[in-house]
C-alpha atoms as a PDB file:
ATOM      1  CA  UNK A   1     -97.364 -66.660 168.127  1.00  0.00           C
ATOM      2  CA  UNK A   2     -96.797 -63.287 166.685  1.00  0.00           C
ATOM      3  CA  UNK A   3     -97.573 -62.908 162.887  1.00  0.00           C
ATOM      4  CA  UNK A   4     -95.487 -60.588 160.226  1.00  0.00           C
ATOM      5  CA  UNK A   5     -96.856 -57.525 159.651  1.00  0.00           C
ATOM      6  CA  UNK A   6     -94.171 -55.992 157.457  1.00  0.00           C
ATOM      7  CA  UNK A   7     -93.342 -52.298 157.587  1.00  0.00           C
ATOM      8  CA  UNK A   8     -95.923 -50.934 159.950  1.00  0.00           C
ATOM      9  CA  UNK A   9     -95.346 -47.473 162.266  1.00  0.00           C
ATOM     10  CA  UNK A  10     -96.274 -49.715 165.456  1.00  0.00           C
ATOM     11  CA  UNK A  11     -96.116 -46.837 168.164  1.00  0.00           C
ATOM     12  CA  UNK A  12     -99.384 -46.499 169.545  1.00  0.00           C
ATOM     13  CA  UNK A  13    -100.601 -43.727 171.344  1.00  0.00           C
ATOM     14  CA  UNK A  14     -99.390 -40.905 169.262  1.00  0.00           C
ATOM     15  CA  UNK A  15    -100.484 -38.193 170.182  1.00  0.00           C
ATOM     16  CA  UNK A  16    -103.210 -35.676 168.267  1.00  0.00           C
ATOM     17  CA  UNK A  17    -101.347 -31.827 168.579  1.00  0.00           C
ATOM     18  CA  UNK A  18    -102.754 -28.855 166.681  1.00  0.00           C
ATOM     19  CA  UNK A  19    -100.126 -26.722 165.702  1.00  0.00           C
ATOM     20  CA  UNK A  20    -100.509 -23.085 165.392  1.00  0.00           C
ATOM     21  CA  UNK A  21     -98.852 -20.073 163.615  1.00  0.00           C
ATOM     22  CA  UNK A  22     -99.369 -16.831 161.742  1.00  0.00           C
ATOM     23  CA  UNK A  23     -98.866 -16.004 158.166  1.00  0.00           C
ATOM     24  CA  UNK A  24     -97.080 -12.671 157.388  1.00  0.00           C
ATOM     25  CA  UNK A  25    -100.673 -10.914 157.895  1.00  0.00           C
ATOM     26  CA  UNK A  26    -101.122 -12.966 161.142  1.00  0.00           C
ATOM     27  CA  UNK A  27    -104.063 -14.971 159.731  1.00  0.00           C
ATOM     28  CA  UNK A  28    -103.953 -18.158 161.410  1.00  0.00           C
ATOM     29  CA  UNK A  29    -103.241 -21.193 160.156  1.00  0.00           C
ATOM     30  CA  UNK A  30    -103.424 -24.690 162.599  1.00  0.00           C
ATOM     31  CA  UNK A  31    -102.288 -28.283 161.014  1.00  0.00           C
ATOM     32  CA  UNK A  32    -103.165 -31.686 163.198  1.00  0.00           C
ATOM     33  CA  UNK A  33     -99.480 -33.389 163.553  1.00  0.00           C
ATOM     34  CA  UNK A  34     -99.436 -36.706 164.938  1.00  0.00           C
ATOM     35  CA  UNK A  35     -95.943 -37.352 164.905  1.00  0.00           C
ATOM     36  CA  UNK A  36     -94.499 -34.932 167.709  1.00  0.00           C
ATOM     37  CA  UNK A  37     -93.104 -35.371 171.132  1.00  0.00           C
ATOM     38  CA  UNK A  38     -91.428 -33.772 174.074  1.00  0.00           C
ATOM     39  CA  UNK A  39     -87.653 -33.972 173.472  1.00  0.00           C
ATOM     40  CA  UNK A  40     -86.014 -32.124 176.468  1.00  0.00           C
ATOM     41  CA  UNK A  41     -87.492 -30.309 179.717  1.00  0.00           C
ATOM     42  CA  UNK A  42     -88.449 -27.414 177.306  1.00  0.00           C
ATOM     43  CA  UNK A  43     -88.745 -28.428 174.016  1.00  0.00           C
ATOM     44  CA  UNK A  44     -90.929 -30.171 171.335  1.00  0.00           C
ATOM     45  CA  UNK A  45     -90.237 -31.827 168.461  1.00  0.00           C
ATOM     46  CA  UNK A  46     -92.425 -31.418 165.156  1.00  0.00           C
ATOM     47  CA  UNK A  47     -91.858 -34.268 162.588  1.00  0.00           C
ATOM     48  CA  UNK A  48     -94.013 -32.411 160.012  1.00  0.00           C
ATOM     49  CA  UNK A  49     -93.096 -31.931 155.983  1.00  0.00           C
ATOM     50  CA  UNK A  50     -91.539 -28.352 155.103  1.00  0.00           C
ATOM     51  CA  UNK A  51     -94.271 -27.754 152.958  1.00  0.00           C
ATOM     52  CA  UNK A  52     -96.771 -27.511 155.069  1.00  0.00           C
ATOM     53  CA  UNK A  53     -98.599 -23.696 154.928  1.00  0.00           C
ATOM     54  CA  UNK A  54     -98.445 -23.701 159.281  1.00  0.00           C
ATOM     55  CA  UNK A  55     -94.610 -25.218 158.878  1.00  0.00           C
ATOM     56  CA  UNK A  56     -94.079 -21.906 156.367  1.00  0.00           C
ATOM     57  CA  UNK A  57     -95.539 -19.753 158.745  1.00  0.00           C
ATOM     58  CA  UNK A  58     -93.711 -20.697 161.595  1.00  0.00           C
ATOM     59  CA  UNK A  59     -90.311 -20.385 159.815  1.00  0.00           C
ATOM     60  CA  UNK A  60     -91.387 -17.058 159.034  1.00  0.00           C
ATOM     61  CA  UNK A  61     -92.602 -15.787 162.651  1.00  0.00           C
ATOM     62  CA  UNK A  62     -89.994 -17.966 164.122  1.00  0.00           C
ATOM     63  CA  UNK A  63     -93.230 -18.981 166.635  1.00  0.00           C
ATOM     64  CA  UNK A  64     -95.889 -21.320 167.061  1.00  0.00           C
ATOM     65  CA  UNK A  65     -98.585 -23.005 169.808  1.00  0.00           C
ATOM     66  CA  UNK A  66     -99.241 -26.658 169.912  1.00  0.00           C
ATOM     67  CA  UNK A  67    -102.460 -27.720 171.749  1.00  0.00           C
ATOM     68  CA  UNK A  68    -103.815 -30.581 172.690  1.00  0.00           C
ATOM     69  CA  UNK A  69    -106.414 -32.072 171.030  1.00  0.00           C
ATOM     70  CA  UNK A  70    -109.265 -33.260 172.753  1.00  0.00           C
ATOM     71  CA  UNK A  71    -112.759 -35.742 172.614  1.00  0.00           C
ATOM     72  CA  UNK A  72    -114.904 -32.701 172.539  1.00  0.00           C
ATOM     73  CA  UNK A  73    -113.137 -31.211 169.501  1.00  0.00           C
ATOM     74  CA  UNK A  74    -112.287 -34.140 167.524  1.00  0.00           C
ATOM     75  CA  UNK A  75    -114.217 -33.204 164.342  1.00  0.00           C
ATOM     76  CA  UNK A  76    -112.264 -29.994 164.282  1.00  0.00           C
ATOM     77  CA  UNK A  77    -108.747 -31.596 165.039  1.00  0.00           C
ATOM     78  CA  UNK A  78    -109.185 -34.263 161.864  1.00  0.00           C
ATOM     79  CA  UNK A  79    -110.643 -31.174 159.799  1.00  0.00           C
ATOM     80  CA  UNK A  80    -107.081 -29.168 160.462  1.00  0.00           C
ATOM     81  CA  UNK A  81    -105.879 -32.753 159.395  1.00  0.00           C
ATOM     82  CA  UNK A  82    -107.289 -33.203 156.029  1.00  0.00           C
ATOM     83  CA  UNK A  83    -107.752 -30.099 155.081  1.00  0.00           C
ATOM     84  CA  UNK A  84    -104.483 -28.191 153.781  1.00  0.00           C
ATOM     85  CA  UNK A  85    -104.147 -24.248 154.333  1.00  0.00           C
ATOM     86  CA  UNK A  86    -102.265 -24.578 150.898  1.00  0.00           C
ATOM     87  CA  UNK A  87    -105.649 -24.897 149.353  1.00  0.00           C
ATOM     88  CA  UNK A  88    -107.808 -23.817 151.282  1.00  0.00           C
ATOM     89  CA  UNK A  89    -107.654 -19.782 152.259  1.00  0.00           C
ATOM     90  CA  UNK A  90    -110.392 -20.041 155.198  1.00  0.00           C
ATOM     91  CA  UNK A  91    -109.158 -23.105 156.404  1.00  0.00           C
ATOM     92  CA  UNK A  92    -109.300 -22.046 160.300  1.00  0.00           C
ATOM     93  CA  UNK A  93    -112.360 -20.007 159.618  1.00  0.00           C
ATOM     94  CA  UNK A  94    -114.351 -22.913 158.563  1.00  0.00           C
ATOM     95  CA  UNK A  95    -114.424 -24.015 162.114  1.00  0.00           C
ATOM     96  CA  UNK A  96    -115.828 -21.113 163.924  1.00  0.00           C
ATOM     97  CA  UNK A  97    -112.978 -21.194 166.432  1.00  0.00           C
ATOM     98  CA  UNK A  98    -111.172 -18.570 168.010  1.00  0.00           C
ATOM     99  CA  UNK A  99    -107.463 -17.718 168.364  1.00  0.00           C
ATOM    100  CA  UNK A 100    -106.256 -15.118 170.395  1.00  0.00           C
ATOM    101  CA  UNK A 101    -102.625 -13.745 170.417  1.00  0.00           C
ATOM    102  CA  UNK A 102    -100.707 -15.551 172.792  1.00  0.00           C
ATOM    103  CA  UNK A 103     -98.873 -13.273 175.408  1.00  0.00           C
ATOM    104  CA  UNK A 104     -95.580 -14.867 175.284  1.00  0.00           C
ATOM    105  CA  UNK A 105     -94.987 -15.620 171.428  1.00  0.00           C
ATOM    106  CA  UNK A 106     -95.880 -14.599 168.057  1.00  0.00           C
ATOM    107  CA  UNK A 107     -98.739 -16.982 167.231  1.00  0.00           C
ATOM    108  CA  UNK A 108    -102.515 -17.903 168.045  1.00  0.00           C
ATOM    109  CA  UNK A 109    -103.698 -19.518 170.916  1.00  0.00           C
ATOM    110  CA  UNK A 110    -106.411 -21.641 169.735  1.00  0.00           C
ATOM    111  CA  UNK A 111    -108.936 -21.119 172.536  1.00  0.00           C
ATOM    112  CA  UNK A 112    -111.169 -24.004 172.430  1.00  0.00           C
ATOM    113  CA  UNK A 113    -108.252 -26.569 172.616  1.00  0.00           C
ATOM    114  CA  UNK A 114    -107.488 -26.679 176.614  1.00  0.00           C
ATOM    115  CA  UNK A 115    -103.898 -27.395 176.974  1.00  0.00           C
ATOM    116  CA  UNK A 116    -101.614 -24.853 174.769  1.00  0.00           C
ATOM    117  CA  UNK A 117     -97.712 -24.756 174.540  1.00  0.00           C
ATOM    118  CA  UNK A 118     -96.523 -21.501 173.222  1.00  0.00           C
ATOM    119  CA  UNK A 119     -93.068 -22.008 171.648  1.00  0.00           C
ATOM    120  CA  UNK A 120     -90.391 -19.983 169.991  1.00  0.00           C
ATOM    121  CA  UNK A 121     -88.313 -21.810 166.806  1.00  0.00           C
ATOM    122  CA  UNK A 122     -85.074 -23.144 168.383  1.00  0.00           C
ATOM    123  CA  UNK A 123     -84.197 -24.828 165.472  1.00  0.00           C
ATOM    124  CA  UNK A 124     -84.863 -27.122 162.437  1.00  0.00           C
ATOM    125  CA  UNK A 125     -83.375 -29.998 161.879  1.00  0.00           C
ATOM    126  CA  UNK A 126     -83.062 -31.812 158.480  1.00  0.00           C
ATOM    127  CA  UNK A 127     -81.551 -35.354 157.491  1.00  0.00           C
ATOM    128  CA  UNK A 128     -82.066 -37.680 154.914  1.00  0.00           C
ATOM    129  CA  UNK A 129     -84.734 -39.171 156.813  1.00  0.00           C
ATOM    130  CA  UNK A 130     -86.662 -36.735 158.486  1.00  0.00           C
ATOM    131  CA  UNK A 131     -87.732 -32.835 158.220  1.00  0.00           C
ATOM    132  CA  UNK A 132     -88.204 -31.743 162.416  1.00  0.00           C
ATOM    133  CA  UNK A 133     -89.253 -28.374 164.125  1.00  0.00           C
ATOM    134  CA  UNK A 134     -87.572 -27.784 167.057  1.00  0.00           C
ATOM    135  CA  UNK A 135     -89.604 -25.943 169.509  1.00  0.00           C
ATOM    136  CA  UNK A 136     -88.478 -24.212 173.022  1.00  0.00           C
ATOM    137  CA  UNK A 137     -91.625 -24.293 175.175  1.00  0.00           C
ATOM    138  CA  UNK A 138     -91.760 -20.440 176.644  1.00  0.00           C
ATOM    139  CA  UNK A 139     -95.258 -21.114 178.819  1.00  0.00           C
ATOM    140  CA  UNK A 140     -97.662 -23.850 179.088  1.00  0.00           C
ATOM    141  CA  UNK A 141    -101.678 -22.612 179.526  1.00  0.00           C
ATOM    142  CA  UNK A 142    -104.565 -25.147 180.202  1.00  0.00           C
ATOM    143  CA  UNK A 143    -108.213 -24.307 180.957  1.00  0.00           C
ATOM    144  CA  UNK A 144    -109.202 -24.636 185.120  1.00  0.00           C
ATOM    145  CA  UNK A 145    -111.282 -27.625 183.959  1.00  0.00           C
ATOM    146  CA  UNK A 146    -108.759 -30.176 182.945  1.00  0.00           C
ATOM    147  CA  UNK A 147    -106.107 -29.092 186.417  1.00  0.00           C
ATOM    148  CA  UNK A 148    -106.574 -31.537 189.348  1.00  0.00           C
ATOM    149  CA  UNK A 149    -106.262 -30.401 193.369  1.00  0.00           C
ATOM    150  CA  UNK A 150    -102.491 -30.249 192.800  1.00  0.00           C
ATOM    151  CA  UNK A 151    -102.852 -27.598 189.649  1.00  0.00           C
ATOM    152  CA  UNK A 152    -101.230 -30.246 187.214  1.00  0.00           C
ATOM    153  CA  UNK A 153    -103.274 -31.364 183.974  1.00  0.00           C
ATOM    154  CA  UNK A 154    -105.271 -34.333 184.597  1.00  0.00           C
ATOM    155  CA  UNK A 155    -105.207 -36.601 182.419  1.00  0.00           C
ATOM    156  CA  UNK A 156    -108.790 -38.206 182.939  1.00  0.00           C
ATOM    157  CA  UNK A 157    -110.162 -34.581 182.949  1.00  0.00           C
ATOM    158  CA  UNK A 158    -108.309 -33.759 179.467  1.00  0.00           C
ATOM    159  CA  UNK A 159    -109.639 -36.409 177.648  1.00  0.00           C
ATOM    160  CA  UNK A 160    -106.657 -36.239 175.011  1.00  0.00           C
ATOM    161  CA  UNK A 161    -107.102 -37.574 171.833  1.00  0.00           C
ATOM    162  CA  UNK A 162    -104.681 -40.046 170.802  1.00  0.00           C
ATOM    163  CA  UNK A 163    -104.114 -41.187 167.185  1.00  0.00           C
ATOM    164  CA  UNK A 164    -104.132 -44.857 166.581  1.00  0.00           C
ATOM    165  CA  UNK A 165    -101.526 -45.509 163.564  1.00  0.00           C
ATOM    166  CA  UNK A 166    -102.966 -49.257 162.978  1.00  0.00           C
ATOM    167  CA  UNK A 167    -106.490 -48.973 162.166  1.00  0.00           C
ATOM    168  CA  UNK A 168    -106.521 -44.783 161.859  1.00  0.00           C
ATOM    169  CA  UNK A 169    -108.682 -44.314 164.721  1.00  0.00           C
ATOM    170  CA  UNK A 170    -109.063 -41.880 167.367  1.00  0.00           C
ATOM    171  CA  UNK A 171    -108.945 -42.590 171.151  1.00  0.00           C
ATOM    172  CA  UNK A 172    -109.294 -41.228 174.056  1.00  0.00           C
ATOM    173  CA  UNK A 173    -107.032 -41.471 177.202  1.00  0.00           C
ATOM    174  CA  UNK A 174    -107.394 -41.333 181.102  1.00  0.00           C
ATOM    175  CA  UNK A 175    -108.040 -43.908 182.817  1.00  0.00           C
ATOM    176  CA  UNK A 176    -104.786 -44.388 185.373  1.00  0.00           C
ATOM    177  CA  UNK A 177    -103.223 -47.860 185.943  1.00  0.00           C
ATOM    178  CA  UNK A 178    -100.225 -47.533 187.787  1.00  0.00           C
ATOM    179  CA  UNK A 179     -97.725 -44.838 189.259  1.00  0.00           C
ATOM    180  CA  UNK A 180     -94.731 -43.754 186.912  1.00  0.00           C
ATOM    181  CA  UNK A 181     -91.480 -45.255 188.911  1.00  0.00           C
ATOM    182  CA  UNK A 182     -93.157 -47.143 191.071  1.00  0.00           C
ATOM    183  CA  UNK A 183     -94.881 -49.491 189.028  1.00  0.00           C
ATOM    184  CA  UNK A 184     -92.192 -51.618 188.630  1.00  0.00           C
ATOM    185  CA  UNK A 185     -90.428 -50.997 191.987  1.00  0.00           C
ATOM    186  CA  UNK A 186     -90.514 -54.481 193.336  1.00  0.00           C
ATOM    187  CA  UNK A 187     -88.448 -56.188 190.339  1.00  0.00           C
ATOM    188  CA  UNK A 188     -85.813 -53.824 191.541  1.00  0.00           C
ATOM    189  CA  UNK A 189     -85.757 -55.667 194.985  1.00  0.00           C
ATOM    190  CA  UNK A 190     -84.888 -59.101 193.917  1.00  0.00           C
END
């Protein structure tokens, strides 16, 4: 029997993205959003609050990255999490990581995150309910170690953080259970 929970955000994984932009004197600033998502073959979706010192930047440089957090560089990811670049001026220097410029956009490549979307602002959308970036994906970089035979990320290699909404944890994915449209290919027979 299932017990009431009352209002509870019950989507579990979500995922644990750093995203990425310059200021107007290209210092970097990176903020850990958990509520993001692919939302067409080129573009992400930000549900992060206006107010944010990376959401400011971005609307300025009309660019931004969004990497993947990993298991190796989970004290970093909650750091960019708690910690607000609105307060804090050395924010991403506190970390001793590097960002180089990306090639494609007007932002910083966070180099010790291994999967790295480099966007350009497509648009920003605003309701009642929700503030959203609108990102259009222009390239998609990951580090040799986390490709399989195939080239494609692998999943068990990546070790992606994922961001559990119930207790606040952090988890790791990877281990592979079933094929994507195939899974449930014999119900379809009956």
């Amino acid at each position: 029997m299932k017990k009431n929970l009352g209002v509870v955000q019950a989507v579990y994984p979500m995922p644990v993205l750093m995203v990425a932009a310059y200021d107007e004197k290209e210092k970097v600033n990176v903020m850990n959003a958990a509520w993001g998502m692919i939302c067409n073959t080129d573009r992400i979706a930000l549900f992060i609050d206006e107010e944010h010192k990376t959401t400011q930047n971005l609307l300025k440089t009309k660019a931004f990255t969004v990497s993947i957090a990993d298991r190796a560089h989970m004290d970093a990811a909650d750091f960019f999490g708690i910690a607000t670049g609105n307060k804090m001026s050395d924010k991403f220097e506190r970390t001793g990581y590097t960002a180089v410029k990306s090639t494609f956009v007007n932002a910083p490549v966070i180099a010790e995150f291994p999967v790295v979307m480099e966007c350009e602002l497509a648009e920003v959308v605003e309701t009642e309910s929700f503030y959203c970036i609108v990102g259009k994906i222009v390239n998609t970089a990951a580090e040799e170690s986390v490709l399989s035979e195939n080239g494609k990320v692998d999943p068990e290699k990546l070790q992606a953080l994922q961001f559990d909404q119930f207790q606040h944890g952090y988890y790791v994915s990877g281990e592979k259970v079933g094929k994507a449209w195939n899974a449930g290919k014999a119900l379809m027979e009956k």
